[in-house]
PDB file of N, CA and C in Angstrom:
ATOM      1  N   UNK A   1      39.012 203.288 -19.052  1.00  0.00           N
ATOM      2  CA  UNK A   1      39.044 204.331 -20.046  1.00  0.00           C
ATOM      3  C   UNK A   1      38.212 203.944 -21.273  1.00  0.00           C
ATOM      4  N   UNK A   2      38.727 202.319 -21.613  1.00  0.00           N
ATOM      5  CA  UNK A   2      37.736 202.219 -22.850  1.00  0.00           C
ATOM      6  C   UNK A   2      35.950 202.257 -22.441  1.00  0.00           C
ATOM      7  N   UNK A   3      35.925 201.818 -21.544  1.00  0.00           N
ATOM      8  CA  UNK A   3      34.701 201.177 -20.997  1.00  0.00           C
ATOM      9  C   UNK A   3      33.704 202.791 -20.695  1.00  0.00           C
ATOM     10  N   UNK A   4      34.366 204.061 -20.562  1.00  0.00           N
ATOM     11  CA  UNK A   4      34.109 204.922 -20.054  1.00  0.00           C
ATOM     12  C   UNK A   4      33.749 205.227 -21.942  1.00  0.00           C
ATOM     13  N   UNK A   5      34.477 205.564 -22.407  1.00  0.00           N
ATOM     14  CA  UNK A   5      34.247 205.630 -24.006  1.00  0.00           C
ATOM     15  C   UNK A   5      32.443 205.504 -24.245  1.00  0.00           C
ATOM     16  N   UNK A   6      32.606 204.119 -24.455  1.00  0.00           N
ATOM     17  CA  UNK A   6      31.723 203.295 -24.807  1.00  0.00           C
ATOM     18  C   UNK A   6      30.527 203.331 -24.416  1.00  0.00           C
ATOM     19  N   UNK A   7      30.437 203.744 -22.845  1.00  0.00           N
ATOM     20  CA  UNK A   7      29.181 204.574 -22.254  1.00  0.00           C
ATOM     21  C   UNK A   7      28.808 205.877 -22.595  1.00  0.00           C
ATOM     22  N   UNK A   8      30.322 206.565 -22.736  1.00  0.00           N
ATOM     23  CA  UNK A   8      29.453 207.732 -23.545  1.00  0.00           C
ATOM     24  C   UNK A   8      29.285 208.149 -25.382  1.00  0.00           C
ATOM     25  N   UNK A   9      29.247 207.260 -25.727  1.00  0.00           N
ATOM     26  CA  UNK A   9      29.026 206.948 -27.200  1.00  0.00           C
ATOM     27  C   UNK A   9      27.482 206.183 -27.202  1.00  0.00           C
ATOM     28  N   UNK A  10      27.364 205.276 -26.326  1.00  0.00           N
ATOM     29  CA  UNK A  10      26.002 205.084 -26.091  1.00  0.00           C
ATOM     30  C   UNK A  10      25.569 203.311 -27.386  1.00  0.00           C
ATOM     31  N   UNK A  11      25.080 202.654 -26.921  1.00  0.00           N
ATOM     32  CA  UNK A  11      24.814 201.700 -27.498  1.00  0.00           C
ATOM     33  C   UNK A  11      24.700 201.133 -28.711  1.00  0.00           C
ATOM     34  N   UNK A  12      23.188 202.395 -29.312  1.00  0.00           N
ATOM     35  CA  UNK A  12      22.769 202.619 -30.509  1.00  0.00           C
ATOM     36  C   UNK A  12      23.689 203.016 -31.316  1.00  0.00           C
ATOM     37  N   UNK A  13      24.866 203.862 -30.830  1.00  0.00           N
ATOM     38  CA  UNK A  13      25.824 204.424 -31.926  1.00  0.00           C
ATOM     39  C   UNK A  13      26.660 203.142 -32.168  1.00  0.00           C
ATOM     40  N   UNK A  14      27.279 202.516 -30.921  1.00  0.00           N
ATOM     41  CA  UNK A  14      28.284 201.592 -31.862  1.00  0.00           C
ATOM     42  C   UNK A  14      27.629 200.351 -32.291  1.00  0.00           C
ATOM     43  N   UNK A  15      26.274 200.105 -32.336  1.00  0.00           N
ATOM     44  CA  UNK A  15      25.726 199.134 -33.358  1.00  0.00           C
ATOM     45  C   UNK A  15      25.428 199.749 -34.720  1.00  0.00           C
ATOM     46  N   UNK A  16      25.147 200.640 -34.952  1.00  0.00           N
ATOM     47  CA  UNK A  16      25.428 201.474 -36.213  1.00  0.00           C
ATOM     48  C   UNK A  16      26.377 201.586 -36.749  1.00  0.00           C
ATOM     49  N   UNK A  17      27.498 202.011 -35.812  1.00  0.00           N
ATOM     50  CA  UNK A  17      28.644 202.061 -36.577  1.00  0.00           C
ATOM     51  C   UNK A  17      29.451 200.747 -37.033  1.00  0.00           C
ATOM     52  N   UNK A  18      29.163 199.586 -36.098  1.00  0.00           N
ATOM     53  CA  UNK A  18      29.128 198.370 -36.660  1.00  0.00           C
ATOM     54  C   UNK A  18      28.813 197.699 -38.217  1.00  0.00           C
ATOM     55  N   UNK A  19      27.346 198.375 -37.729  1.00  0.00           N
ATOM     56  CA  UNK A  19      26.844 198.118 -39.279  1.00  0.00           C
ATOM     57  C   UNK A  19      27.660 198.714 -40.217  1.00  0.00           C
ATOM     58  N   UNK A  20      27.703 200.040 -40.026  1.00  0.00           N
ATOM     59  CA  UNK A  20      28.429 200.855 -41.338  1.00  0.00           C
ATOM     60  C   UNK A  20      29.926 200.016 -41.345  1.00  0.00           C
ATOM     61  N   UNK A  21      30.228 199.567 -40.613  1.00  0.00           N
ATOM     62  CA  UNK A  21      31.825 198.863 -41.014  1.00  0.00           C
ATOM     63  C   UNK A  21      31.469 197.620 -41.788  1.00  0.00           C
ATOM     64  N   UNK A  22      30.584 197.066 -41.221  1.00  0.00           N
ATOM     65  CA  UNK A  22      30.410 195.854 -42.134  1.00  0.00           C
ATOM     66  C   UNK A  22      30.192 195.851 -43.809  1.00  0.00           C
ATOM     67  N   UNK A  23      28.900 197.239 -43.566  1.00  0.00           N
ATOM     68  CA  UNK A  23      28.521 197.892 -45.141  1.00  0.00           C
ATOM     69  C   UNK A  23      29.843 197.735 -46.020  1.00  0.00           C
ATOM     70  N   UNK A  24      30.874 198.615 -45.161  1.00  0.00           N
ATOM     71  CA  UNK A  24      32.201 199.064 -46.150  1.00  0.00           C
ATOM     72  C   UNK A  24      32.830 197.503 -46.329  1.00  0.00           C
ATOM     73  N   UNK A  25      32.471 196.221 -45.488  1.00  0.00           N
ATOM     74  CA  UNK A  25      33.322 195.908 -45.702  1.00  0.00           C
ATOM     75  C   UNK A  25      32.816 194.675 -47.113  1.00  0.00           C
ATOM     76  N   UNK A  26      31.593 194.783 -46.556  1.00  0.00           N
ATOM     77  CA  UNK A  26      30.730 193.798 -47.829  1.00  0.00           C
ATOM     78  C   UNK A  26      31.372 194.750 -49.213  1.00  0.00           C
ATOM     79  N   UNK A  27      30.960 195.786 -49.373  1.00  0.00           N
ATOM     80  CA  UNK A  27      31.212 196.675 -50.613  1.00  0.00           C
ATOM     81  C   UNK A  27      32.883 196.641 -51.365  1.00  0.00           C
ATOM     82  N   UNK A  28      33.605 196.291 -50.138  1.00  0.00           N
ATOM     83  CA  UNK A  28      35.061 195.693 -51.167  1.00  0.00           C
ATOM     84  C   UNK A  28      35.202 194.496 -51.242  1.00  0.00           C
ATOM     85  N   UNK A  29      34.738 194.044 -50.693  1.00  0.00           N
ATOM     86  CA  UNK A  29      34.648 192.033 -51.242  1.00  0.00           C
ATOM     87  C   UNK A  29      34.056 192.129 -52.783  1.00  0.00           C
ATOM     88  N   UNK A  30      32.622 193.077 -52.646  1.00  0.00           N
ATOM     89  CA  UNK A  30      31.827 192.691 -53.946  1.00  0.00           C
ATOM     90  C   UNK A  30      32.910 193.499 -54.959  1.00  0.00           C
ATOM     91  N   UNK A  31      33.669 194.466 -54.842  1.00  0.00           N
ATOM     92  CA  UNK A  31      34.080 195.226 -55.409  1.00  0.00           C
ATOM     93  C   UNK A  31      35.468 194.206 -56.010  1.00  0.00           C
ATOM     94  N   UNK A  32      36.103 193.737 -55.228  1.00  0.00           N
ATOM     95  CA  UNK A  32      36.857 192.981 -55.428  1.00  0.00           C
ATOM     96  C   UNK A  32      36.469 191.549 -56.053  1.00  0.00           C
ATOM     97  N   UNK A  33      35.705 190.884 -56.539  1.00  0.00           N
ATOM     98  CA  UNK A  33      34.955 190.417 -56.990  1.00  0.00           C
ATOM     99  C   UNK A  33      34.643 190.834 -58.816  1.00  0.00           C
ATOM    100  N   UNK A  34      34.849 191.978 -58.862  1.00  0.00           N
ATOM    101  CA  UNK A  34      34.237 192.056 -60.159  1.00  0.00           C
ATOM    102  C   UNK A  34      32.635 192.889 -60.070  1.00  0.00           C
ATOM    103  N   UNK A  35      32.152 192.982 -58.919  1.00  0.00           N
ATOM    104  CA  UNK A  35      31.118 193.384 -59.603  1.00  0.00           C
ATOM    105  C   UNK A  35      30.890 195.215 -59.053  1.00  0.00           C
ATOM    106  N   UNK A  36      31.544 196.216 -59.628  1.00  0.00           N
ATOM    107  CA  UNK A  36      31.867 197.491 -59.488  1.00  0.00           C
ATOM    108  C   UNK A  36      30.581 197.892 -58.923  1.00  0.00           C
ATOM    109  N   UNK A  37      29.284 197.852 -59.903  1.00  0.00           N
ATOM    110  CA  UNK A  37      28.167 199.427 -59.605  1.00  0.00           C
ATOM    111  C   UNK A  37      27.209 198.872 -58.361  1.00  0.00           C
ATOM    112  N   UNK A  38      27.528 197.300 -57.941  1.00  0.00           N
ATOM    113  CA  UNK A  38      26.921 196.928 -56.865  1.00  0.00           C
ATOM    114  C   UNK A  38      28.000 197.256 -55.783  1.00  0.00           C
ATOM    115  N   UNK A  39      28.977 197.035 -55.682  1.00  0.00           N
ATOM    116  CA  UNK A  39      29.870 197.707 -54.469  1.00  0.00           C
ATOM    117  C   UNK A  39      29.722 199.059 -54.249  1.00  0.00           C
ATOM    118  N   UNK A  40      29.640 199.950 -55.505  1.00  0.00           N
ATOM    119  CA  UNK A  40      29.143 201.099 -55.344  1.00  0.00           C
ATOM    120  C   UNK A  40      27.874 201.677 -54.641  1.00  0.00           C
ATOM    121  N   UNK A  41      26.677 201.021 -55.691  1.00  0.00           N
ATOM    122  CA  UNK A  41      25.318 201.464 -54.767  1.00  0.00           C
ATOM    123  C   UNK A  41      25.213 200.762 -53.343  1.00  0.00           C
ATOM    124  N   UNK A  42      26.223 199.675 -52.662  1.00  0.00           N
ATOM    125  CA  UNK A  42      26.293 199.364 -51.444  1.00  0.00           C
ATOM    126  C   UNK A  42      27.208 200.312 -50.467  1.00  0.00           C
ATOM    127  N   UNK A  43      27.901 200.806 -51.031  1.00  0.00           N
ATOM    128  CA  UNK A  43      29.224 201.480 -50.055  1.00  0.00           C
ATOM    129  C   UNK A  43      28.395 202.551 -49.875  1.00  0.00           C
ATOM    130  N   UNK A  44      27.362 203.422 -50.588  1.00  0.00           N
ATOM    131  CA  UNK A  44      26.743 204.689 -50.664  1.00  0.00           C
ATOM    132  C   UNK A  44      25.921 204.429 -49.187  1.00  0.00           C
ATOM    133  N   UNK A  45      25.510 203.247 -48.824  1.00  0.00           N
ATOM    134  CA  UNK A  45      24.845 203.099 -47.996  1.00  0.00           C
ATOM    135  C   UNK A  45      25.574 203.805 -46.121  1.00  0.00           C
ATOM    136  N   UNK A  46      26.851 203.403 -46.729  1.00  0.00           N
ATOM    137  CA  UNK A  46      27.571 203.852 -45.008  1.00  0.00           C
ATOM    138  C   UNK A  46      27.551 205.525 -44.742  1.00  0.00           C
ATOM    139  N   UNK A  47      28.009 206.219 -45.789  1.00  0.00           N
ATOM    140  CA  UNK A  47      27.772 207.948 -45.663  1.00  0.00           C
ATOM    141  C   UNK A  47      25.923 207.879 -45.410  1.00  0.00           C
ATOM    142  N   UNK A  48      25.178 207.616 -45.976  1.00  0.00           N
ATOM    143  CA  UNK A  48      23.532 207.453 -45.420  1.00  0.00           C
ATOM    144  C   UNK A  48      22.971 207.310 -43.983  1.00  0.00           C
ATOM    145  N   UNK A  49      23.603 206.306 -43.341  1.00  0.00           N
ATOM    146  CA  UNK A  49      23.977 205.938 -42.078  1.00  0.00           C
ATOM    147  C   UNK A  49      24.348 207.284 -41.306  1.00  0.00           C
ATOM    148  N   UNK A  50      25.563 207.168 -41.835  1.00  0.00           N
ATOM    149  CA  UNK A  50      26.244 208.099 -40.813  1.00  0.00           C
ATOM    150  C   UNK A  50      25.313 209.360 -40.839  1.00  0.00           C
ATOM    151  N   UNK A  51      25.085 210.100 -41.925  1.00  0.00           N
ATOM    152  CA  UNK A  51      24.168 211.450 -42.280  1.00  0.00           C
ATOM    153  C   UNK A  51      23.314 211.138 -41.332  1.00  0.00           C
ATOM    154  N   UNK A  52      22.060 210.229 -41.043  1.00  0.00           N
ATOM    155  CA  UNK A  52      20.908 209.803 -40.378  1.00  0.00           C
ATOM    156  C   UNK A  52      21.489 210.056 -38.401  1.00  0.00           C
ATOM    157  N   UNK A  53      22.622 209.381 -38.292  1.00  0.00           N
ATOM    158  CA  UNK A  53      23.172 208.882 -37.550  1.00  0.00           C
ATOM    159  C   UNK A  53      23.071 210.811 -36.741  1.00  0.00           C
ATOM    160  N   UNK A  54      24.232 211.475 -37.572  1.00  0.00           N
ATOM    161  CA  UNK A  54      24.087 212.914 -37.393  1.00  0.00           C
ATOM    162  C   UNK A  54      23.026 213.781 -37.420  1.00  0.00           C
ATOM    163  N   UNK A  55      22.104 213.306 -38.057  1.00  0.00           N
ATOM    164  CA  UNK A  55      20.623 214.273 -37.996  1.00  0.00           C
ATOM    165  C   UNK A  55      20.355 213.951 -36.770  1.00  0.00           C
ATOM    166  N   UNK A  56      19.980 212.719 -36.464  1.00  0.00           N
ATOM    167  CA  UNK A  56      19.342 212.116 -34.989  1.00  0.00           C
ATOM    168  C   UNK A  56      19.980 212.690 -33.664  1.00  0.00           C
ATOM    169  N   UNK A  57      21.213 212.684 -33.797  1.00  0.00           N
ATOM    170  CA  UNK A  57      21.732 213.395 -33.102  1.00  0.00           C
ATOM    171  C   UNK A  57      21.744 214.690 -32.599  1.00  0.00           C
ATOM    172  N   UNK A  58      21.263 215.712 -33.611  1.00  0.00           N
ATOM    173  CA  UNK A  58      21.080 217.376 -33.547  1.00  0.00           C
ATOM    174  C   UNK A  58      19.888 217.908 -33.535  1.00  0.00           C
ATOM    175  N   UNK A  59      19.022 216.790 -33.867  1.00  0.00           N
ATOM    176  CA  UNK A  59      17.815 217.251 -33.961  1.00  0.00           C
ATOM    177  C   UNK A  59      17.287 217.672 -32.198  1.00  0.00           C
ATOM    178  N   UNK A  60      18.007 217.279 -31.370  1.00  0.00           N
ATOM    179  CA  UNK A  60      17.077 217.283 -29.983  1.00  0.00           C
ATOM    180  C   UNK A  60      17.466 218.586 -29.795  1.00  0.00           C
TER     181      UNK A  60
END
């Protein structure tokens, strides 16, 4: 069942979405950290992703 998933989600998506988890997850470390408008202009990065992620997708 998972394995069936995963083929149809397709490769490229869950290395992306990888990334975007990581994005979010760098962005509350820094955030937690003290340093606010860099966690910010980093977290902006995962909705970017995803948007791209969705264009690519609809465009065919």
């Amino acid at each position: 069942m998972f394995k069936e998933f995963l083929e149809r989600l397709g490769w490229m998506n869950i290395v992306l979405l990888l990334i975007v988890f990581s994005i979010i997850v760098v962005a509350e470390i820094r955030y937690l950290q003290g340093h606010i408008l860099e966690a910010i202009f980093i977290g902006l990065w995962a909705p970017t992703i995803l948007g791209f992620m969705n264009y690519l997708k609809y465009k065919k």
